[in-house]
Protein backbone atom coordinates (compact mmCIF):
# COMPACT_ATOMS: atom_id res chain seq x y z
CA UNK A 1 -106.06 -40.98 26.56
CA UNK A 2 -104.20 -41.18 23.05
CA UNK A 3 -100.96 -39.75 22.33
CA UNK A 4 -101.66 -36.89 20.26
CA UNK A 5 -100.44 -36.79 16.68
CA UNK A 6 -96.71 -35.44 16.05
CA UNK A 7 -96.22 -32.82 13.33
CA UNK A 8 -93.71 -32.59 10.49
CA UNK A 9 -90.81 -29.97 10.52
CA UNK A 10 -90.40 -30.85 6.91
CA UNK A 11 -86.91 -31.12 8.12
CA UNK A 12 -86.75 -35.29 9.40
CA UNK A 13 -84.71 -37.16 7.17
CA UNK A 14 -87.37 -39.25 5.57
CA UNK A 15 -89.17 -36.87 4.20
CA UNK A 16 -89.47 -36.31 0.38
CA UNK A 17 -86.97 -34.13 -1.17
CA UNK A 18 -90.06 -32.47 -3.26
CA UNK A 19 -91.91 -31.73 -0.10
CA UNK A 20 -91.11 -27.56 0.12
CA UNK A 21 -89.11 -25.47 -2.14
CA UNK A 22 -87.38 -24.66 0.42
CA UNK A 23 -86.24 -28.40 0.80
CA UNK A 24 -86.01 -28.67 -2.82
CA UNK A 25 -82.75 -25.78 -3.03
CA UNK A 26 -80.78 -27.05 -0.07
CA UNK A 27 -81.01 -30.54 -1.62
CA UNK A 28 -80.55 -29.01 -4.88
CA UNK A 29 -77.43 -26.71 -4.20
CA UNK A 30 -75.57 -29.83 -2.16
CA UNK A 31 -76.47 -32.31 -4.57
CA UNK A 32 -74.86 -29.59 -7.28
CA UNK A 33 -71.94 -28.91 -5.40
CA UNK A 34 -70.91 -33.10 -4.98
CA UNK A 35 -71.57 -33.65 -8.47
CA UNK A 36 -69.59 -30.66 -9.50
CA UNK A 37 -66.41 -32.20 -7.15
CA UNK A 38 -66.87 -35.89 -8.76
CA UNK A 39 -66.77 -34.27 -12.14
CA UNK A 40 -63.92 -32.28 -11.46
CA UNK A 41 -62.00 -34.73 -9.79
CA UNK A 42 -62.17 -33.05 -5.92
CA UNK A 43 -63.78 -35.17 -3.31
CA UNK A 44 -67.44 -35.19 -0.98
CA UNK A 45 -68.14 -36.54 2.24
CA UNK A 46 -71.69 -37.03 4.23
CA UNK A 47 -72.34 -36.38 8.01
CA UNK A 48 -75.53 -36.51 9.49
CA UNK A 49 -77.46 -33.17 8.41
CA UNK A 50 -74.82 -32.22 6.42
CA UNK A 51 -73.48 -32.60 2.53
CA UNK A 52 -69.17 -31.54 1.83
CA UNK A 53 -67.95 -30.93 -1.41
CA UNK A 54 -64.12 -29.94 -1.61
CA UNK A 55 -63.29 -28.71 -5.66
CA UNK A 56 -60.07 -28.40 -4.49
CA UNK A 57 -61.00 -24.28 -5.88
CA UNK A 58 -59.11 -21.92 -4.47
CA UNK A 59 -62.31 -19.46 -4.97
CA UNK A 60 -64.06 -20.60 -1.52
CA UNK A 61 -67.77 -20.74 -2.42
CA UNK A 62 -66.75 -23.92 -4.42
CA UNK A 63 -66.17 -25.62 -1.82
CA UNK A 64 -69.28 -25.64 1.09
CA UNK A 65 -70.65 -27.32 3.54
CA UNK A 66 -74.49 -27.53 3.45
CA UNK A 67 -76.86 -28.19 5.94
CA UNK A 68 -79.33 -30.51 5.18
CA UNK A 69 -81.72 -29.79 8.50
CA UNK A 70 -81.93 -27.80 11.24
CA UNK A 71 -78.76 -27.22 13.41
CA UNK A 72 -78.79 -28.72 17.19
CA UNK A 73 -76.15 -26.90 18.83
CA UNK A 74 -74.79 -30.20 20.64
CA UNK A 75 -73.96 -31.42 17.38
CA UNK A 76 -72.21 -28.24 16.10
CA UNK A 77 -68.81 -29.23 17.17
CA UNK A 78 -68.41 -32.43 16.07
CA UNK A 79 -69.59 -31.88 12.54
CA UNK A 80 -67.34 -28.35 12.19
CA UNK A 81 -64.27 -30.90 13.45
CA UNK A 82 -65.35 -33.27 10.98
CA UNK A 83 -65.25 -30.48 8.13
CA UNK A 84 -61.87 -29.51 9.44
CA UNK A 85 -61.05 -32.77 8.86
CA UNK A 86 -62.40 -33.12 5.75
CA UNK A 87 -60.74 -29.79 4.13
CA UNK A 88 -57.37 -29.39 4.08
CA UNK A 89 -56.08 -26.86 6.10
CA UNK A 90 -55.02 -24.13 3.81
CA UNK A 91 -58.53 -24.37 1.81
CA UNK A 92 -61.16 -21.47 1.67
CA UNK A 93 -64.21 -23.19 2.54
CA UNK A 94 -67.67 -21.88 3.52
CA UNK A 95 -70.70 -23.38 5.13
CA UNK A 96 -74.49 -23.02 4.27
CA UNK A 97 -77.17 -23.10 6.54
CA UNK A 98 -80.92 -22.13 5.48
CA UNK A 99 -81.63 -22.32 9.29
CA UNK A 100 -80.05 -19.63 12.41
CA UNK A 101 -77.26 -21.31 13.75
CA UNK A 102 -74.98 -20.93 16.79
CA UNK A 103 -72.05 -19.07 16.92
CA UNK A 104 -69.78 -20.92 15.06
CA UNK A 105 -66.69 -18.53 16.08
CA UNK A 106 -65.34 -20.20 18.79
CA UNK A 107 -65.26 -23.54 16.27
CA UNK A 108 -62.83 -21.32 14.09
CA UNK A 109 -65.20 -20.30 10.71
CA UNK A 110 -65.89 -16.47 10.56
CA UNK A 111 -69.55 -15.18 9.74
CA UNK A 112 -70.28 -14.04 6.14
CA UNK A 113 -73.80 -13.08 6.63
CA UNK A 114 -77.54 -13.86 6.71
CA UNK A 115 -77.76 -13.88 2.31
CA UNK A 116 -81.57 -13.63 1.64
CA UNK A 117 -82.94 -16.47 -0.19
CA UNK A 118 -85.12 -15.39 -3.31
CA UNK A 119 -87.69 -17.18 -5.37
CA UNK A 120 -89.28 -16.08 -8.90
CA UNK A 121 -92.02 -18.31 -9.75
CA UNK A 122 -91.89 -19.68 -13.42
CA UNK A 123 -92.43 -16.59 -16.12
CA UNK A 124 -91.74 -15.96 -19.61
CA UNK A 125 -88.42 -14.19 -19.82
CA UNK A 126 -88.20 -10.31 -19.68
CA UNK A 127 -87.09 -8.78 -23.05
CA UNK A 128 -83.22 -9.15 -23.68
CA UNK A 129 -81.19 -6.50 -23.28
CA UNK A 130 -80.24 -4.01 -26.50
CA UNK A 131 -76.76 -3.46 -25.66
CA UNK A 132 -75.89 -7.19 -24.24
CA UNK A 133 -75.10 -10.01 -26.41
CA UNK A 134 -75.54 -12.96 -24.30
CA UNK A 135 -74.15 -16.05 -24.90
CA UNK A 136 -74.13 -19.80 -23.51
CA UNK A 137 -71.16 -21.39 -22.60
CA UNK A 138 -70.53 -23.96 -25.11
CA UNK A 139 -66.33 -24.12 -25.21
CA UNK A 140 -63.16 -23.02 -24.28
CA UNK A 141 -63.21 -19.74 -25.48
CA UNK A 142 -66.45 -18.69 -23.97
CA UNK A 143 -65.48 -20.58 -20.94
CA UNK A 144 -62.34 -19.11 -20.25
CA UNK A 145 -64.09 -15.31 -20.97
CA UNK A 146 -66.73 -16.71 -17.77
CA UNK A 147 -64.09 -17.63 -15.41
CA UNK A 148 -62.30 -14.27 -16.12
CA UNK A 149 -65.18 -11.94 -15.40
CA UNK A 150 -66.68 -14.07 -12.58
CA UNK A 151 -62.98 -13.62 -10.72
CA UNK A 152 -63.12 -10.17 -11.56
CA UNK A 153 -66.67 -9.17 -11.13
CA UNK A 154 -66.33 -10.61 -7.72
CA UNK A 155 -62.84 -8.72 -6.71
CA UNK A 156 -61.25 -11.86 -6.62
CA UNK A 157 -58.31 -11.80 -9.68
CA UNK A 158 -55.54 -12.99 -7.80
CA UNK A 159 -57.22 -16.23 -6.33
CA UNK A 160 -56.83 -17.99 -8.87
CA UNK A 161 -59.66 -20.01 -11.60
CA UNK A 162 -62.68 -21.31 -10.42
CA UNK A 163 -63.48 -24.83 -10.11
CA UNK A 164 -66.95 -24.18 -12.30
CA UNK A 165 -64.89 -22.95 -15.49
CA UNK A 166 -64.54 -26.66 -15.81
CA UNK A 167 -65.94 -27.42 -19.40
CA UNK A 168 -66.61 -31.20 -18.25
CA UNK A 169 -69.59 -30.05 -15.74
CA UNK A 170 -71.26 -27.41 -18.78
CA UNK A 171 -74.03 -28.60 -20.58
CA UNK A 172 -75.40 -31.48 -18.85
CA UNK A 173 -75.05 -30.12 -14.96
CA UNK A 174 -74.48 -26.34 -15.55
CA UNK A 175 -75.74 -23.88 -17.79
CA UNK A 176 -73.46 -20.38 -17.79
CA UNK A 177 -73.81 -17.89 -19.61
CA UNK A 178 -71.38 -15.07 -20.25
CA UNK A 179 -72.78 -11.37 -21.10
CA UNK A 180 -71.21 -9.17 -24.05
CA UNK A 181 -70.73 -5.79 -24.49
CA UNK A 182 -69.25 -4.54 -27.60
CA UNK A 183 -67.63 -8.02 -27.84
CA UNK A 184 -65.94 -7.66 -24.29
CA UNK A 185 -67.07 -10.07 -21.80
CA UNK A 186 -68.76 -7.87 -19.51
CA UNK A 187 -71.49 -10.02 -16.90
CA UNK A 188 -71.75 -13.78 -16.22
CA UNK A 189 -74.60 -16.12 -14.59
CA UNK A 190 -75.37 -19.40 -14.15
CA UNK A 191 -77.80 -21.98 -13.50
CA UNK A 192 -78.55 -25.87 -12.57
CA UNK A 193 -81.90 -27.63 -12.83
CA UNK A 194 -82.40 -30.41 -10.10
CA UNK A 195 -85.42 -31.73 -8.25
CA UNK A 196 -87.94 -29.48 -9.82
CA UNK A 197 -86.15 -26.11 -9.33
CA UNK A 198 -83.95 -23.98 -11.10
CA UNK A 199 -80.82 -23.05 -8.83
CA UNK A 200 -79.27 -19.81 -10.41
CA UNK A 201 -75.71 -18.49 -8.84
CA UNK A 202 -72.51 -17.21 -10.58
CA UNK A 203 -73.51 -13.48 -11.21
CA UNK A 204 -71.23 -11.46 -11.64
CA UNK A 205 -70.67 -7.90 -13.38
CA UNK A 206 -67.69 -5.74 -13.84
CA UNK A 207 -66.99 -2.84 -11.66
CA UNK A 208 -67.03 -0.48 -14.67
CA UNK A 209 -70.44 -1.24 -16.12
CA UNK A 210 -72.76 -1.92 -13.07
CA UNK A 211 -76.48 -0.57 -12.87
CA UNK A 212 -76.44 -0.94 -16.72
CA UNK A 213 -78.52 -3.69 -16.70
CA UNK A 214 -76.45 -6.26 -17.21
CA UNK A 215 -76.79 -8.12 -13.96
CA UNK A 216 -80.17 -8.24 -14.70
CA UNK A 217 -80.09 -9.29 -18.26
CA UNK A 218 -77.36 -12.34 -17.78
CA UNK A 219 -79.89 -13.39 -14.52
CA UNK A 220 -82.62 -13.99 -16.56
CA UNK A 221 -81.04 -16.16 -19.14
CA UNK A 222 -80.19 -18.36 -16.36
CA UNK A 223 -83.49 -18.18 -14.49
CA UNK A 224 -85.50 -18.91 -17.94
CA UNK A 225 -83.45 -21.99 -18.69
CA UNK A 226 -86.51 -23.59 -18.03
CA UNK A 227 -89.15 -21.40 -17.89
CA UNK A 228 -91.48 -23.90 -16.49
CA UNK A 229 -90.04 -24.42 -13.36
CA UNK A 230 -89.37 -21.76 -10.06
CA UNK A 231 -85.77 -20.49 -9.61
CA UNK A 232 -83.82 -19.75 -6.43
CA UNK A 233 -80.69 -17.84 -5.57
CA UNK A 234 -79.23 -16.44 -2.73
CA UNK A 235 -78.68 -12.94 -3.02
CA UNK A 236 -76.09 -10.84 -2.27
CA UNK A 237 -76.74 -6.91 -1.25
CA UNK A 238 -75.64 -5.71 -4.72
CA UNK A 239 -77.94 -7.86 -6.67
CA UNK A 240 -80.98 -7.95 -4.40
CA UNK A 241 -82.59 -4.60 -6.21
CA UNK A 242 -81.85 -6.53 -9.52
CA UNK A 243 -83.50 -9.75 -8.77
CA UNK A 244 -86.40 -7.62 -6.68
CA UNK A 245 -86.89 -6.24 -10.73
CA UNK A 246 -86.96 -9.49 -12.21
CA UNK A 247 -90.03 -10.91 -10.40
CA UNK A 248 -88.12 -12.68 -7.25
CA UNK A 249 -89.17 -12.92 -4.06
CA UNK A 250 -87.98 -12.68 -0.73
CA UNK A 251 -88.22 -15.89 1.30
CA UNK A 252 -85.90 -15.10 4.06
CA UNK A 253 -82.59 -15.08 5.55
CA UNK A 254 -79.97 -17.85 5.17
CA UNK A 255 -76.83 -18.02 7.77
CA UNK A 256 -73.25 -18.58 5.77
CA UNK A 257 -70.24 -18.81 7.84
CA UNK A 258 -66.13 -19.55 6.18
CA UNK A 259 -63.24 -20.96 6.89
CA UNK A 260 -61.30 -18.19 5.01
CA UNK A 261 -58.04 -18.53 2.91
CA UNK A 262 -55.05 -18.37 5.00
């Protein structure tokens, strides 16, 4: 009798990075989030499963846990300890799982949600928008308008700036663009390209001006950075009908917990 033959999750740790696209964003989005922290002068740590980045940001989704495989609930507690460890008390922290996890209450983080996790396969961009001057991030002025608007499009003024208005991580890690109306900065997006995918996140919009397209049009400049290549975000409700428009697609749900300011 021979042992019959075991089966890949696509999950075990020696298996290519390139081997789903699913694989592809986790190890995408953690890599992005420690390079982001050495440039920036915050810290990272490794656990087994698991990638930390701490930007020392006082805007929490710059500073994550991600998993890097599926969950086993024995191993739960140890690793949240270990990112309570890692983070200093005080800091607004959240954690990223592509997989269903186990309550993580009791272990002191708070549930965000179950974010769907979208793909648009590569496309030529969509027409630019008539009213919407968008521009690429390429200084201080332009960076400065981005951290602004991302703060405010995401209700978030009095926290403080954002670890990713850093001009030392635009260019060669990031591309961000910043969306102008009638030469007010009115939208913002951004993007990194890393092990074959495009990994688009920072949109934002201002209260005032939403469902004029601008979501939309600042997106796509960050999805078509290169065109070539699929792009993956995780959506939030608000901008789910705008990247549904766009050509993404609905993979399915991720889990996101936080440690939330104090």
């Amino acid at each position: 009798m021979t042992d019959a033959p075991v089966l890949s999750t696509g999950w075990e740790r020696d298996v290519p990075v390139s081997d789903t696209l699913s694989r592809r964003f986790v190890f995408a989005y953690a890599d992005r989030i420690q390079e982001m922290a050495r440039r920036s002068g915050g810290r990272t740590a490794e656990r087994p499963g698991a990638r930390m980045a701490d930007l020392g940001s006082p805007f929490g989704y710059d500073n994550a846990v991600v998993l890097t495989e599926p969950p086993r609930p024995e191993q739960m507690p140890s690793l949240i300890a270990a990112a309570h460890e890692f983070f200093p008390p005080e800091r607004w922290w959240v954690l990223l799982s592509l997989f269903a996890t186990p309550d993580l209450g009791e272990l002191g983080l708070v549930p965000v949600g179950h974010p769907p996790l979208m793909l648009r396969p590569p496309a030529p961009a969509p027409p630019p928008h008539p009213d919407l001057d968008v521009r690429t991030v390429t200084d201080e002025e332009t960076l400065a308008d981005f951290g602004r608007t991302l703060v405010t499009g995401y209700g978030l003024d009095d926290v403080g700036v954002p670890a990713v208005a850093d001009l030392s991580l635009v260019g060669t890690l990031l591309h961000l663009v910043v969306g102008y109306a009638d030469g007010e900065p009115v939208a913002t997006a951004g993007s990194a390209v890393h092990h074959g995918i495009v990994e688009v996140d920072w949109v934002a919009v201002l209260p005032g001006v939403r469902g004029w397209g601008y979501g939309g049009a600042v997106t796509a400049a960050a999805t078509t950075v290169a065109p070539d290549l699929p792009a993956l975000l995780i959506s939030s409700d608000d901008g789910h009908p705008v990247y549904r428009r766009l050509g993404y697609w609905d993979l399915y749900r991720t889990t996101m917990w936080e440690h939330p300011p104090p």
